[in-house]
Protein backbone atom coordinates (compact mmCIF):
# COMPACT_ATOMS: atom_id res chain seq x y z
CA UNK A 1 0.00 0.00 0.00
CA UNK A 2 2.33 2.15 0.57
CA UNK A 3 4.54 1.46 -3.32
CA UNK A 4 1.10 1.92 -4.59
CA UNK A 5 -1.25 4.51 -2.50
CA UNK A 6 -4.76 5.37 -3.73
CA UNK A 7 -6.40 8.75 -3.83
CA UNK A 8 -5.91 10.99 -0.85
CA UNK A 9 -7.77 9.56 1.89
CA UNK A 10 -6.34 5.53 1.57
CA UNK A 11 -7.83 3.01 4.12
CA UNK A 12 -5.94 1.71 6.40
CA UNK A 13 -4.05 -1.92 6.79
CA UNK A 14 -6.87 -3.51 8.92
CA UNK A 15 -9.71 -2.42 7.03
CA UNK A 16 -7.66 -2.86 3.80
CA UNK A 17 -7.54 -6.63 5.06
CA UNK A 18 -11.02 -6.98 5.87
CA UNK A 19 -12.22 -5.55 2.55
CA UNK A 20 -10.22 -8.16 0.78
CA UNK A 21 -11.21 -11.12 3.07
CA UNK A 22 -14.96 -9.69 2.50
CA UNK A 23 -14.83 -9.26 -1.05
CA UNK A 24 -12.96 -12.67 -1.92
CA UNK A 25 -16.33 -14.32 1.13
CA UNK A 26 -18.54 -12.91 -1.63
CA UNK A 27 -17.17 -14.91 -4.35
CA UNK A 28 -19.06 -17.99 -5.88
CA UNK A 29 -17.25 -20.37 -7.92
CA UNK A 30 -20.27 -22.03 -8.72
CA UNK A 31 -21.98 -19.05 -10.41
CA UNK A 32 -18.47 -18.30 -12.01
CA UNK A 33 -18.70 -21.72 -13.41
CA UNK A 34 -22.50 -21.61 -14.63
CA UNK A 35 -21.73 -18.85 -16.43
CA UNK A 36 -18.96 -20.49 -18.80
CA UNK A 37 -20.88 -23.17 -19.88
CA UNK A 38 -23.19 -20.92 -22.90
CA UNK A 39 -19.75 -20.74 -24.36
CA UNK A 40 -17.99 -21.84 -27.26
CA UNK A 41 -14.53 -22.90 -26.95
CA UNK A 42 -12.63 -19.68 -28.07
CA UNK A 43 -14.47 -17.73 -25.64
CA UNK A 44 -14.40 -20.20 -22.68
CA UNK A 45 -10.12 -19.74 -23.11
CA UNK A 46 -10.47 -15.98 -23.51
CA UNK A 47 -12.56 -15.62 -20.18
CA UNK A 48 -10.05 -17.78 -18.77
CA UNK A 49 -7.02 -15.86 -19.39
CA UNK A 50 -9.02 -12.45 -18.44
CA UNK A 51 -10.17 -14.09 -14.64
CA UNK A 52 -6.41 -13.21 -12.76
CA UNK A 53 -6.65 -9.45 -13.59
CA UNK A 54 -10.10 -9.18 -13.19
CA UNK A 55 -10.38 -10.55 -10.02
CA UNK A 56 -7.11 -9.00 -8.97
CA UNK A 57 -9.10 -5.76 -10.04
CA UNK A 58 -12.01 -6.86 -7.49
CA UNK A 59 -10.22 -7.51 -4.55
CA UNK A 60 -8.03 -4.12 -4.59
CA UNK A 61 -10.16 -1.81 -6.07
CA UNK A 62 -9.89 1.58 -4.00
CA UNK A 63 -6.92 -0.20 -1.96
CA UNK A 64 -3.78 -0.29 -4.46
CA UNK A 65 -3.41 1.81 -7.52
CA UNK A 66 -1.96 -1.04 -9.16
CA UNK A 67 -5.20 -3.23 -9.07
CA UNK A 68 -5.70 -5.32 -11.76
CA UNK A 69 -2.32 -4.84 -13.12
CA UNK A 70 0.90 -7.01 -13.26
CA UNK A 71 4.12 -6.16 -12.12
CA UNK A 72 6.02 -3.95 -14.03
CA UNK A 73 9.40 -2.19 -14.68
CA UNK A 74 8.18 0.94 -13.57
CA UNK A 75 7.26 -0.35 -9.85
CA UNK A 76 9.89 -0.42 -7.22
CA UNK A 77 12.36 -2.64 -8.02
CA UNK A 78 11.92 -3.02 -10.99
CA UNK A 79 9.11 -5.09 -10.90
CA UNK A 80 10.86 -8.23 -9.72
CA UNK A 81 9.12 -10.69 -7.09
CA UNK A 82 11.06 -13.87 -4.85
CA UNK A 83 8.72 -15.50 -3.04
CA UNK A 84 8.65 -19.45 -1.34
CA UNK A 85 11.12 -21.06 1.10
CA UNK A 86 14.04 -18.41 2.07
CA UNK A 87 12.66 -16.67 -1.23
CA UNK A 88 14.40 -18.99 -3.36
CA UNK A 89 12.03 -18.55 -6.63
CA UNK A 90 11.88 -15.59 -8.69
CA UNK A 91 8.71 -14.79 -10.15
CA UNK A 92 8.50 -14.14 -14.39
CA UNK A 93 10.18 -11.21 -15.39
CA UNK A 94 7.76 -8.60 -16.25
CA UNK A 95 7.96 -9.17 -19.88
CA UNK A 96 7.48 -12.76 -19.57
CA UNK A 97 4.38 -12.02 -17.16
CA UNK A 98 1.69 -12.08 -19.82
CA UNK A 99 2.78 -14.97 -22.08
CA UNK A 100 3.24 -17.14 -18.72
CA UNK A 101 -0.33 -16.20 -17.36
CA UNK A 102 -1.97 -16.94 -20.92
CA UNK A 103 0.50 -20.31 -21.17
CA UNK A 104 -1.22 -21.49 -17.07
CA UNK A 105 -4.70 -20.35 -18.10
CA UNK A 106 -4.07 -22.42 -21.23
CA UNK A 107 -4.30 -25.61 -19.37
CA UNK A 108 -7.98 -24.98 -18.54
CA UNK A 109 -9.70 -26.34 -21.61
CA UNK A 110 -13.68 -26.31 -22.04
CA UNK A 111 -13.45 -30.34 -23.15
CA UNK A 112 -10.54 -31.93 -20.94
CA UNK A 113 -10.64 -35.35 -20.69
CA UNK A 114 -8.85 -34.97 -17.26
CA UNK A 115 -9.16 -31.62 -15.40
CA UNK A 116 -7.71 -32.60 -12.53
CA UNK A 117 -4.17 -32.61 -14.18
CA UNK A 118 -5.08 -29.54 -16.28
CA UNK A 119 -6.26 -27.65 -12.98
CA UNK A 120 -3.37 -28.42 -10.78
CA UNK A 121 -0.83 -27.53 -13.52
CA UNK A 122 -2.43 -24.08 -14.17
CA UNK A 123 -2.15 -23.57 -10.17
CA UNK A 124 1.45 -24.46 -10.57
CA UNK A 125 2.21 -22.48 -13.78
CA UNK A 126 0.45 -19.49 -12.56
CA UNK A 127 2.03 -19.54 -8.92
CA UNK A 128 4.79 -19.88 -10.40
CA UNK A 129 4.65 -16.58 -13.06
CA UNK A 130 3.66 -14.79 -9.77
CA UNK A 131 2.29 -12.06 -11.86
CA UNK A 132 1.17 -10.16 -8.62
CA UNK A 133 2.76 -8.69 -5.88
CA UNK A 134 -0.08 -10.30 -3.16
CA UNK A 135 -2.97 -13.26 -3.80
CA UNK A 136 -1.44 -15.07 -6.89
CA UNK A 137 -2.47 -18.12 -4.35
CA UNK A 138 -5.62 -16.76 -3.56
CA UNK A 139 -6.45 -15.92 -7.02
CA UNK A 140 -5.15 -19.54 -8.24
CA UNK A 141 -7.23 -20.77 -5.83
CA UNK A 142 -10.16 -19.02 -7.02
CA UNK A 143 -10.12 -19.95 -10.33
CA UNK A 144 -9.22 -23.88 -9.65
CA UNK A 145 -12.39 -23.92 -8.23
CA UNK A 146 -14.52 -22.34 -10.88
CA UNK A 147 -13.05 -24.96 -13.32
CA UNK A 148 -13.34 -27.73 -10.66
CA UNK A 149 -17.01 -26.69 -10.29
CA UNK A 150 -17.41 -26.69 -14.33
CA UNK A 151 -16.47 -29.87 -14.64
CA UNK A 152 -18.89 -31.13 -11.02
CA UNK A 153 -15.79 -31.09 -8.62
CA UNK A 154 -15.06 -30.20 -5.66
CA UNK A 155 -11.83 -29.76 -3.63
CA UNK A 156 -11.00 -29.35 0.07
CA UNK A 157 -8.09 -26.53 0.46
CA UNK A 158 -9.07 -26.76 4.01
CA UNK A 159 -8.25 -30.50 4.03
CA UNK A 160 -4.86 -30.07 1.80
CA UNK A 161 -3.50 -27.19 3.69
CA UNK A 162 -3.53 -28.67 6.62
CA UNK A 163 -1.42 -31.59 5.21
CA UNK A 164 1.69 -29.35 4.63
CA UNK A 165 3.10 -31.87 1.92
CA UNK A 166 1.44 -30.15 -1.23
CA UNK A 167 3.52 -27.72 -1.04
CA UNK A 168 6.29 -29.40 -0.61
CA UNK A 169 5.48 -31.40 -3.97
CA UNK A 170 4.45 -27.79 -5.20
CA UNK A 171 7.52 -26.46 -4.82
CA UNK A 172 9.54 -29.94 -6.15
CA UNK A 173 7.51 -28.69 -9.53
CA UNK A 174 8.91 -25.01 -9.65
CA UNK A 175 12.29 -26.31 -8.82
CA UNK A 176 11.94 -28.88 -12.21
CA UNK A 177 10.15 -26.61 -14.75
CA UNK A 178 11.68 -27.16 -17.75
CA UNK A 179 13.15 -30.15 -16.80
CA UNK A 180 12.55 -33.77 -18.26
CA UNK A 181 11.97 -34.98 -14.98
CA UNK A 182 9.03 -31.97 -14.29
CA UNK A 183 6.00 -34.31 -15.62
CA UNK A 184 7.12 -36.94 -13.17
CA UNK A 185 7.01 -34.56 -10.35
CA UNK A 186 3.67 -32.92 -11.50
CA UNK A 187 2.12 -36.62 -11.53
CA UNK A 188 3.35 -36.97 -7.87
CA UNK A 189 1.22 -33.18 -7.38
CA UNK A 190 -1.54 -34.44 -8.98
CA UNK A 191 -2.05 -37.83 -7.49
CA UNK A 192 -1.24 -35.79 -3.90
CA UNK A 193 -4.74 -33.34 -4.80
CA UNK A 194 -6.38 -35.85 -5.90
CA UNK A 195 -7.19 -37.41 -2.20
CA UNK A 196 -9.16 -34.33 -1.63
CA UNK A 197 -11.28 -33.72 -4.72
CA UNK A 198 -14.68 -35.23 -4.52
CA UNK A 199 -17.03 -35.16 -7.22
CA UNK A 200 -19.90 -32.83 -5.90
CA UNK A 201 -22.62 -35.35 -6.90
CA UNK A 202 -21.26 -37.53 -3.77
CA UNK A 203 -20.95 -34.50 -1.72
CA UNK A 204 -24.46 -32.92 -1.87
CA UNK A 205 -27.73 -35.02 -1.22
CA UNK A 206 -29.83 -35.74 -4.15
């Protein structure tokens, strides 16, 4: 808040925090996910692609200047981001920021014949391009579970956060992208998130 102040009368840190926490209560993936399904496939991709800003938008509006935008050369810094254990990854370059977004959103398909794989390596990809300074994993999260809930899913980030291990495996994919042994290391991810997706049919009584 303070790299990026709004206006002359900016809120404060608390009720900066319990805007966001309000505004990201007042989401529904499953309204998110009704609403993709009257599309065709070109436009079910772009409305992919646009969800990270947009909802990056939502959450700071009237708190950061920079909502809705990615890092850039122009910020402090120079736009560059560590983040994970002892900071060891760098997030995408700013010029790299867009292409890596649109390569994770990529992965979330209108026909996939498995979204489970699809939707855990977008969350990977896109954690990985860290394209914002604050809630790439809340945003992530966000839009796994729209495309979970297209496709009648359901998962538990509850449940797999308090097993500590995904992100352990998480971060055993950023240290392999690009690597031939990444795919093995995403299957491990996968078959890890995959003991706490249900399909919502078994969840909710007929």
């Amino acid at each position: 808040m303070r790299d990026f102040p709004v206006g002359s009368n900016p809120p404060d840190v608390d009720l900066a925090s319990k805007l966001i926490h309000l505004r990201f209560g007042q989401l529904n993936s499953e309204q998110f996910a009704s609403a993709l399904e009257s599309l065709d496939d070109a436009e079910f991709s772009e409305r992919m692609k646009k969800m990270p800003q947009k909802m990056h938008s939502y959450l700071f509006h009237g708190i950061l200047s920079n909502a809705g935008l990615y890092r850039n050369y122009r910020d402090p810094g120079g736009g560059n981001i560590y983040f994970g254990p002892a900071q060891q990854f760098a997030g995408y370059s700013p010029d790299r920021i867009t292409s890596g977004v649109n390569e994770a959103c990529s992965c979330l398909t209108r026909n996939s014949g498995n979204p489970i794989v699809r939707v855990v390596k977008f969350y990977q990809l896109f954690v990985f391009v860290h394209p914002f300074y604050d809630a790439n994993g809340r945003i992530g999260r966000f839009v796994t579970n729209i495309y979970l809930n297209y496709y009648g899913l359901h998962l538990s980030w509850k449940k797999m956060h308090q097993n500590q291990k995904w992100l352990k495996k998480l971060n055993n994919c950023h240290r392999r992208l690009g690597q031939e042994s990444y795919d093995q290391y995403l299957q491990i991810l996968v078959e890890h998130w995959s003991k706490f997706i249900l399909r919502k049919e078994d969840i909710e009584p007929s």
